[in-house]
N, C-alpha and C. Protein backbone atom coordinates (compact mmCIF):
# COMPACT_ATOMS: atom_id res chain seq x y z
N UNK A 1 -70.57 84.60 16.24
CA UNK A 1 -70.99 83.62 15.25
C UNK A 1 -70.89 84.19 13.85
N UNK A 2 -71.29 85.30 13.65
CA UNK A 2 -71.05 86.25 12.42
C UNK A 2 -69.74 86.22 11.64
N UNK A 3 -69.36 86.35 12.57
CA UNK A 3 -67.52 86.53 12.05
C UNK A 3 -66.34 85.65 11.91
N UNK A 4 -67.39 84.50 12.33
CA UNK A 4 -66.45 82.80 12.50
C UNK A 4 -66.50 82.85 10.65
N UNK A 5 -68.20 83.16 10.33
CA UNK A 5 -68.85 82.63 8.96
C UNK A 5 -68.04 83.41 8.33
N UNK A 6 -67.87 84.83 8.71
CA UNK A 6 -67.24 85.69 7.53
C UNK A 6 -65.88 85.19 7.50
N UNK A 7 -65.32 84.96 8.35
CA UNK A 7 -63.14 84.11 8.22
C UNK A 7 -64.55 82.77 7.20
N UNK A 8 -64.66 82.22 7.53
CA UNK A 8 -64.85 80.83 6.76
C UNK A 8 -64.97 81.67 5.35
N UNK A 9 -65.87 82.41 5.30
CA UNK A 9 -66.33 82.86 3.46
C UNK A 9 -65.06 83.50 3.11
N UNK A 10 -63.81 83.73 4.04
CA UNK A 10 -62.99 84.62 3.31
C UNK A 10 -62.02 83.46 2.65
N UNK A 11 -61.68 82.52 3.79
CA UNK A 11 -60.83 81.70 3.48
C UNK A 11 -61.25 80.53 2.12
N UNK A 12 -62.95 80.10 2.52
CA UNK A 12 -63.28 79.66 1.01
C UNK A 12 -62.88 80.56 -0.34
N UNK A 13 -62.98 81.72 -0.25
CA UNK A 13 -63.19 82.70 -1.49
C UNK A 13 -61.74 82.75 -1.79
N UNK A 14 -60.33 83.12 -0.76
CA UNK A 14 -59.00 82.77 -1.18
C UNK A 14 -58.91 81.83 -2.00
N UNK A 15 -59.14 80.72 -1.41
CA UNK A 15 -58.61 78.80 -2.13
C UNK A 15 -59.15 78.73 -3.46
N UNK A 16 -60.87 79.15 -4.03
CA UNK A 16 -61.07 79.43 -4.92
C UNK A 16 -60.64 80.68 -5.72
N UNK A 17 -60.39 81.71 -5.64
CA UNK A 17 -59.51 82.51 -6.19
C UNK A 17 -58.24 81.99 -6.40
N UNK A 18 -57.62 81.34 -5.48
CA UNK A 18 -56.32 80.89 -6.41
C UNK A 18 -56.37 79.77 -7.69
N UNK A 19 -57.51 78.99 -7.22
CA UNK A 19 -57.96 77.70 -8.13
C UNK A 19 -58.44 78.59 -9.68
N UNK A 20 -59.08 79.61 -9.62
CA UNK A 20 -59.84 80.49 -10.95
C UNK A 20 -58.34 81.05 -11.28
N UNK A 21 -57.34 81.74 -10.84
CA UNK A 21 -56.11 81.95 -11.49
C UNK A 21 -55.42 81.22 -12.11
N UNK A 22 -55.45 80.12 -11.30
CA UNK A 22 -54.50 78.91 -12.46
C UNK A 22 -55.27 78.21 -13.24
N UNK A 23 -56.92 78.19 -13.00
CA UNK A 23 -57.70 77.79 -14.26
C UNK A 23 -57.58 78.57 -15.63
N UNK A 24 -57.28 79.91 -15.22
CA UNK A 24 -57.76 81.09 -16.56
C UNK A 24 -55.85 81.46 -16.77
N UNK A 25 -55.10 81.08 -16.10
CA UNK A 25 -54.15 81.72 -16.47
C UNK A 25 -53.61 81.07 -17.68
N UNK A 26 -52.82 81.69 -18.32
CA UNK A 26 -52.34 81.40 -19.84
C UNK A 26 -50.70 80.78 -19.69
N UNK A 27 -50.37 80.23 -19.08
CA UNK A 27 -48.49 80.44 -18.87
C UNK A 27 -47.91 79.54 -20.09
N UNK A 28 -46.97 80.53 -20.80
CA UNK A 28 -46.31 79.89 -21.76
C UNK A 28 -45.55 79.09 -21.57
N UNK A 29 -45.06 78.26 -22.42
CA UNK A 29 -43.78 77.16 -22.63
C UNK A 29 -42.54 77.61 -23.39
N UNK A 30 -42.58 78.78 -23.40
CA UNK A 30 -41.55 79.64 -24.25
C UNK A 30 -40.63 80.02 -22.45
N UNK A 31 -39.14 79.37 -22.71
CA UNK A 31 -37.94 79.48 -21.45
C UNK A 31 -38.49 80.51 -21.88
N UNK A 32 -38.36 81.76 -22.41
CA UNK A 32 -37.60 82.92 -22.33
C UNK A 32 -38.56 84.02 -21.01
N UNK A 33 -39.92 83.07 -21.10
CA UNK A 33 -41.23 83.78 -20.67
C UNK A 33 -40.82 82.95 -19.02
N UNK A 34 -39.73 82.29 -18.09
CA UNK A 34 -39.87 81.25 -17.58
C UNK A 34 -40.01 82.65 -15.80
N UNK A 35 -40.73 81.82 -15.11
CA UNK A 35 -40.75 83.04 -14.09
C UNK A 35 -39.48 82.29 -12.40
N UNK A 36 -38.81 80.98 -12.99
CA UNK A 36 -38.02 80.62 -12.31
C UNK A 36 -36.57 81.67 -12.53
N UNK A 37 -36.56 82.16 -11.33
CA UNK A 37 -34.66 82.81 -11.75
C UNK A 37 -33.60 81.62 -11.80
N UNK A 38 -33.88 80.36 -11.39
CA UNK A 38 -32.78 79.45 -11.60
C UNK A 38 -32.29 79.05 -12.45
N UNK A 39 -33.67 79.08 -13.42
CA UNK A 39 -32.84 78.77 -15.17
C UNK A 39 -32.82 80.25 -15.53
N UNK A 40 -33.43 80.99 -15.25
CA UNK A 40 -33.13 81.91 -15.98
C UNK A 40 -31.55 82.92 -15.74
N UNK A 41 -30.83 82.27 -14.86
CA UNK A 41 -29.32 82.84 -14.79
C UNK A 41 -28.72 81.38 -14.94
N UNK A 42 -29.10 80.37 -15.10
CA UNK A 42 -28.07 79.14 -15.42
C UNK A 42 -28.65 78.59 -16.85
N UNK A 43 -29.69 78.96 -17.43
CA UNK A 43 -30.51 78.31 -18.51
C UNK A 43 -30.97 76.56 -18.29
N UNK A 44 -30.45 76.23 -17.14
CA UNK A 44 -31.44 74.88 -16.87
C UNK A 44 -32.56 75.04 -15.79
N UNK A 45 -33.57 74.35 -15.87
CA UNK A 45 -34.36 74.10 -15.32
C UNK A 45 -33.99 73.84 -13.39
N UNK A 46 -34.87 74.50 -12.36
CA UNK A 46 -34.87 73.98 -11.05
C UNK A 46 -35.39 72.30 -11.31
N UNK A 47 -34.46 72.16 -9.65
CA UNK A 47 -35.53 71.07 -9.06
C UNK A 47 -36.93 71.43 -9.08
N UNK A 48 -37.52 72.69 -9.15
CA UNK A 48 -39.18 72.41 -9.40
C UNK A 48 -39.80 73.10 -10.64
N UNK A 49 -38.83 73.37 -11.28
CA UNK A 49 -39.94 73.59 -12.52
C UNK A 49 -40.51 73.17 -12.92
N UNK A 50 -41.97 73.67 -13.28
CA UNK A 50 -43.18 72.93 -13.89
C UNK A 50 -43.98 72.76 -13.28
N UNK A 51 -44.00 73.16 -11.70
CA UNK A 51 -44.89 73.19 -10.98
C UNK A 51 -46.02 73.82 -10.40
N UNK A 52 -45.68 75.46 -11.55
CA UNK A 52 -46.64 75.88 -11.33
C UNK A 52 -47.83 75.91 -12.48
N UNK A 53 -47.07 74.88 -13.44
CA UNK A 53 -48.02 75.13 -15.09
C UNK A 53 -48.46 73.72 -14.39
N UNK A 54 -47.94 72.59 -13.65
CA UNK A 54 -48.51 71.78 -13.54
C UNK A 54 -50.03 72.00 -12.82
N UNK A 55 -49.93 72.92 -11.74
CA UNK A 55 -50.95 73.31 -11.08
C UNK A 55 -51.88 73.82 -11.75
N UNK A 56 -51.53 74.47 -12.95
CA UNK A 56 -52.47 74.94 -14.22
C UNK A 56 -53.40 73.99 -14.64
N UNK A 57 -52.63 73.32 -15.08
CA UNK A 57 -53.34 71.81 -15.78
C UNK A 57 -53.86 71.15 -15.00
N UNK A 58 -53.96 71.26 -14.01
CA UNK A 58 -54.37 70.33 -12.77
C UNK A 58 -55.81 71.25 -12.75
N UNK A 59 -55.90 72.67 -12.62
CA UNK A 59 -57.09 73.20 -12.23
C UNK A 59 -57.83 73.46 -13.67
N UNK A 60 -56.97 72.96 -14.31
CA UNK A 60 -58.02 72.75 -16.10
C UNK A 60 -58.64 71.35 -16.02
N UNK A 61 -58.06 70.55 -14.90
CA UNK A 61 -58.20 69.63 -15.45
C UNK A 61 -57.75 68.41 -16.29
N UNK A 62 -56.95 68.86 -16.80
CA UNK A 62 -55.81 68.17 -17.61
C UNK A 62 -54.62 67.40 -17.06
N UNK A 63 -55.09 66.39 -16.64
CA UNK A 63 -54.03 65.60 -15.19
C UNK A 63 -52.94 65.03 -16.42
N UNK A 64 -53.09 64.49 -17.57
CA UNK A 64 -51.20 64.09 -18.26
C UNK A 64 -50.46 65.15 -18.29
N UNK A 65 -51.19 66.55 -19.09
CA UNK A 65 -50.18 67.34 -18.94
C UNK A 65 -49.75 67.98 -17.80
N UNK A 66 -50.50 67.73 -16.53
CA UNK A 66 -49.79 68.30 -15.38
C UNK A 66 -48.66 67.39 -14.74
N UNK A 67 -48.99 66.36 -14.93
CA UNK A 67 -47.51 65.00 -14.98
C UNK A 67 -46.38 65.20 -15.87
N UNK A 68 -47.13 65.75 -17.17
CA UNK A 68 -45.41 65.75 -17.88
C UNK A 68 -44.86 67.54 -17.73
N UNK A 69 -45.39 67.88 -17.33
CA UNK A 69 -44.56 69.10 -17.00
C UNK A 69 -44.19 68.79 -15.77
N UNK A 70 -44.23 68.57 -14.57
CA UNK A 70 -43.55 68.04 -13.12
C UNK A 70 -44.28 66.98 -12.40
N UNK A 71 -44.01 65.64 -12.30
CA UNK A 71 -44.66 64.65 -11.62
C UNK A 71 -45.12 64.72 -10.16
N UNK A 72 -44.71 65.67 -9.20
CA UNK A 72 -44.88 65.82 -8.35
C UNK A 72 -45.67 66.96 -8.00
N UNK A 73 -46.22 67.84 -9.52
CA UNK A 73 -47.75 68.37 -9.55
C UNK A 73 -49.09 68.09 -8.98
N UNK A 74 -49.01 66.56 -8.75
CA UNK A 74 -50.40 66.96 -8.36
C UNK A 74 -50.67 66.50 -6.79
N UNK A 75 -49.01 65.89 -6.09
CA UNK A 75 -49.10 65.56 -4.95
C UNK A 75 -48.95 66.65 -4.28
N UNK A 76 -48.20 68.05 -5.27
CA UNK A 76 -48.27 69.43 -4.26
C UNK A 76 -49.75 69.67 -4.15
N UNK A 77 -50.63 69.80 -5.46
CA UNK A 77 -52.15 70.20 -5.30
C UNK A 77 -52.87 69.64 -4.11
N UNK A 78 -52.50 68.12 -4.05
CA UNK A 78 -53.29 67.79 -2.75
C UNK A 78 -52.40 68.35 -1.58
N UNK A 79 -51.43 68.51 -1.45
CA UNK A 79 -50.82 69.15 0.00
C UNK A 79 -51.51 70.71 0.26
N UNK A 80 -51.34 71.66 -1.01
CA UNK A 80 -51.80 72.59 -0.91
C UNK A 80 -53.96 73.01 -0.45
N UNK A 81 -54.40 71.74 -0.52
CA UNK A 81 -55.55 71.39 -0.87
C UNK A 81 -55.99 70.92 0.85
N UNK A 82 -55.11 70.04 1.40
CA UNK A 82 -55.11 69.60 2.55
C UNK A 82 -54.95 71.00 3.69
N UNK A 83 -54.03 71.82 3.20
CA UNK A 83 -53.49 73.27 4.20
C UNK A 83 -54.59 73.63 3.68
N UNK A 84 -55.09 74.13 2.64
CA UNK A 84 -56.30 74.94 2.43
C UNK A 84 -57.77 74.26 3.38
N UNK A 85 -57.87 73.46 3.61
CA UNK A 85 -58.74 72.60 4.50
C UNK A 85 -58.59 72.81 5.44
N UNK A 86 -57.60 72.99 6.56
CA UNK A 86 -57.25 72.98 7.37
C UNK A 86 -57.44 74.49 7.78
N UNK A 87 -56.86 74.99 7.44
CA UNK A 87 -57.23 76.92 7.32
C UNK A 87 -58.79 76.88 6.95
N UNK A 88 -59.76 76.31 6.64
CA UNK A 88 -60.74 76.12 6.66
C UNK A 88 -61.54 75.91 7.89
N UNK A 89 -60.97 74.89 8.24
CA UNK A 89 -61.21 74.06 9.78
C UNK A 89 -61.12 74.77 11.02
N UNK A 90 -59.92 75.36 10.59
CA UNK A 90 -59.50 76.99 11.77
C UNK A 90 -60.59 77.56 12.31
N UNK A 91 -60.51 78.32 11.03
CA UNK A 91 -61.68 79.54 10.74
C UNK A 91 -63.07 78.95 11.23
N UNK A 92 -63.59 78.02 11.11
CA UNK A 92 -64.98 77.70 11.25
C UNK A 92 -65.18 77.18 12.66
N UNK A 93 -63.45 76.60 13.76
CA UNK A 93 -63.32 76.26 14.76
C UNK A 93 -62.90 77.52 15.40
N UNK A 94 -62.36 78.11 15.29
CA UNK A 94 -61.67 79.37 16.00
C UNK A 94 -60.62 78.82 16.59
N UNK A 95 -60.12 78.27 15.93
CA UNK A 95 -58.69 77.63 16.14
C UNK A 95 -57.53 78.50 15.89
N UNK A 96 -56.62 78.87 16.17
CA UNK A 96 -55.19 79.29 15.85
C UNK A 96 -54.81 78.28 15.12
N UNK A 97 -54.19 78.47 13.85
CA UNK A 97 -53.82 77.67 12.79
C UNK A 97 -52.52 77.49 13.91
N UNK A 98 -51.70 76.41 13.36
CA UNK A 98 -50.38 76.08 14.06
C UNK A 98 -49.62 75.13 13.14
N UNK A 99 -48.38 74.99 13.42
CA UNK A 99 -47.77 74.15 12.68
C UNK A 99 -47.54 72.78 13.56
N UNK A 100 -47.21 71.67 12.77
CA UNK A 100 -47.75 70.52 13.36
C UNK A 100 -46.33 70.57 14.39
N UNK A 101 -46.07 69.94 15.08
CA UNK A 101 -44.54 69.41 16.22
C UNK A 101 -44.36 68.37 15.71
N UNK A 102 -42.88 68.10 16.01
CA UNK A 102 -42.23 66.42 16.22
C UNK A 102 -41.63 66.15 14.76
N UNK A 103 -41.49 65.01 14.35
CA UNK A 103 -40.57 64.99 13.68
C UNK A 103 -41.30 64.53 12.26
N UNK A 104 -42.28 64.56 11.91
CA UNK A 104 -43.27 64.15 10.83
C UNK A 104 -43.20 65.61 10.05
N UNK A 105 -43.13 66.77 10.46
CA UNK A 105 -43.22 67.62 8.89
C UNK A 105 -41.69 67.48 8.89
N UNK A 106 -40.69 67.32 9.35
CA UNK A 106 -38.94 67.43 8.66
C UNK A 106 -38.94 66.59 7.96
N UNK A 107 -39.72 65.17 8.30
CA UNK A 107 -39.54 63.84 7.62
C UNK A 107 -40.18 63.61 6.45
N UNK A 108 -41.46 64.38 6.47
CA UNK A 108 -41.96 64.75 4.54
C UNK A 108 -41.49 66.14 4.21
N UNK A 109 -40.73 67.38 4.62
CA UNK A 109 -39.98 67.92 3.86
C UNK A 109 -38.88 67.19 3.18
N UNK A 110 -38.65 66.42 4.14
CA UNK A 110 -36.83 65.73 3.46
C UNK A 110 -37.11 65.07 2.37
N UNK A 111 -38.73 64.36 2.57
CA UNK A 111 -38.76 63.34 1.18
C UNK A 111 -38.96 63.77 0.62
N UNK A 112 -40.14 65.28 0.46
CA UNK A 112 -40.43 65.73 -1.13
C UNK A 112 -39.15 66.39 -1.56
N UNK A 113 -38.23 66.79 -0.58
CA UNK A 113 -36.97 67.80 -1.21
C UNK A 113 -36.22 66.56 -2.09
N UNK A 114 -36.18 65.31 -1.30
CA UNK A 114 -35.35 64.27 -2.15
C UNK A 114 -35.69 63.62 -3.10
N UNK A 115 -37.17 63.41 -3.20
CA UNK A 115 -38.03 63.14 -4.52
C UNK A 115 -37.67 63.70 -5.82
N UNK A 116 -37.85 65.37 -5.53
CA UNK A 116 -37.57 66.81 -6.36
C UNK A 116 -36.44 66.67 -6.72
N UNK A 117 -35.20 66.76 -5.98
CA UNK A 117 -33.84 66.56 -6.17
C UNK A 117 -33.87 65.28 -7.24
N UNK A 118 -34.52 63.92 -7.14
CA UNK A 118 -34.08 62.70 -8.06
C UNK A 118 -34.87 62.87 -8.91
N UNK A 119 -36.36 63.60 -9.25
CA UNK A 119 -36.87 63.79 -10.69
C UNK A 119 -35.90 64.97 -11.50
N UNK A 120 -35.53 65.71 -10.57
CA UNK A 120 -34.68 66.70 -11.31
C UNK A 120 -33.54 66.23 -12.24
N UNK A 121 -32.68 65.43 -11.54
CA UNK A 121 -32.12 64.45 -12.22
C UNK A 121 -31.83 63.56 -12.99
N UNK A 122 -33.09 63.13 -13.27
CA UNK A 122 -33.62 61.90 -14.01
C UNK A 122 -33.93 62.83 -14.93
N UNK A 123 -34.51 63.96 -15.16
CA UNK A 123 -35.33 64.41 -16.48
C UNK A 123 -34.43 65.19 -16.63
N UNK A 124 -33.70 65.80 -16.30
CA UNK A 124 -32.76 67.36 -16.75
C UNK A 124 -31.28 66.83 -16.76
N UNK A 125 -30.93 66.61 -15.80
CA UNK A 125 -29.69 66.35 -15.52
C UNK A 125 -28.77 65.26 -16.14
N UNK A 126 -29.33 64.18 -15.99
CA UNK A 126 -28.64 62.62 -16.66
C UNK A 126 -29.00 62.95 -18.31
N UNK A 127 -29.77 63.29 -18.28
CA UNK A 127 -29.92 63.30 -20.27
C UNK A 127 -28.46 64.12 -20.79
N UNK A 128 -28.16 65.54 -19.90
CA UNK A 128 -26.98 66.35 -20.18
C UNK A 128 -25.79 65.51 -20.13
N UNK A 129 -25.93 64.57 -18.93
CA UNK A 129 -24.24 64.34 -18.96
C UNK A 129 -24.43 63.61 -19.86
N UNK A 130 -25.41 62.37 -20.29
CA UNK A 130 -25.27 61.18 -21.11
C UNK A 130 -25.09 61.99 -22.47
N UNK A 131 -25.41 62.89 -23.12
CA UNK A 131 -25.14 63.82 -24.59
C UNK A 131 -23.83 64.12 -24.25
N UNK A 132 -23.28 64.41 -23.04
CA UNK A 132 -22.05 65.64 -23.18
C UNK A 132 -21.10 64.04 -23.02
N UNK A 133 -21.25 63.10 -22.35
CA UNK A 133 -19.78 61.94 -22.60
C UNK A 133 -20.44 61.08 -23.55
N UNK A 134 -21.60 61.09 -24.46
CA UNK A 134 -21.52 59.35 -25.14
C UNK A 134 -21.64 59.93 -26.89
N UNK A 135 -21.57 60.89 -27.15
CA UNK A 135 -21.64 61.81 -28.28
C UNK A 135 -21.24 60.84 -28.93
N UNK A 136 -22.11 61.32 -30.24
CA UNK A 136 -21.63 60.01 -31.97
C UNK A 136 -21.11 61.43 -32.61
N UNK A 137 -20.24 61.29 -32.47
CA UNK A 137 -19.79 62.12 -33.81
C UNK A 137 -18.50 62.38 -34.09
């Protein structure tokens, strides 16, 4: 019984430790500071950048600016929020965490990958080509 409580206090004390890091952390908006290698060897932005300043703003509190840095900020927080629960649930059940079967996690990987893929697009991508073919000058 001792040691169910101590996994439960460890796994609470993780989820909040990560929540106090992205509350107190400082992350700039300066590319040059950017901790993605995707722009930083192509100079554009991933399909997920912004998602971890969004998570910032999210644990400040600050739900617009965690939308306009990546819209799909705060549906990761609740996914990440839901697994953190669950690893909760474990621990306090003596459960072996497991991953779910069947065809429901491929079928919301595929959508958030295709979500990611069409905001990427919409905000980064189409603005480039529409500057690089409709140029006034």
């Amino acid at each position: 019984m001792r040691q169910r409580w101590l996994r439960v206090c460890l796994v609470c004390a993780a989820g909040l430790a990560v929540v106090a890091v992205f509350h107190y952390a400082r992350l700039s908006d300066d590319r040059c500071f950017s901790i993605c290698q995707f722009r930083r060897l192509t100079g554009l932005p991933c399909p997920t950048c912004g998602i971890t300043r969004a998570l910032a703003m999210l644990a400040k509190g600050e739900w617009q600016r965690a939308v306009a840095y990546h819209p799909m900020g705060p549906l990761v927080a609740v996914a990440l929020c839901g697994g953190w629960l669950y690893l909760l649930w474990c621990a306090a059940t003596r459960v072996t965490p497991a991953m779910p079967r069947g065809r429901t996690p491929i079928v919301i990987i595929l959508a958030f990958l295709i979500i990611t893929v069409i905001i990427w697009i919409v905000r980064y991508i189409y603005p480039l080509i529409g500057s690089v073919s409709g140029g006034t000058g």
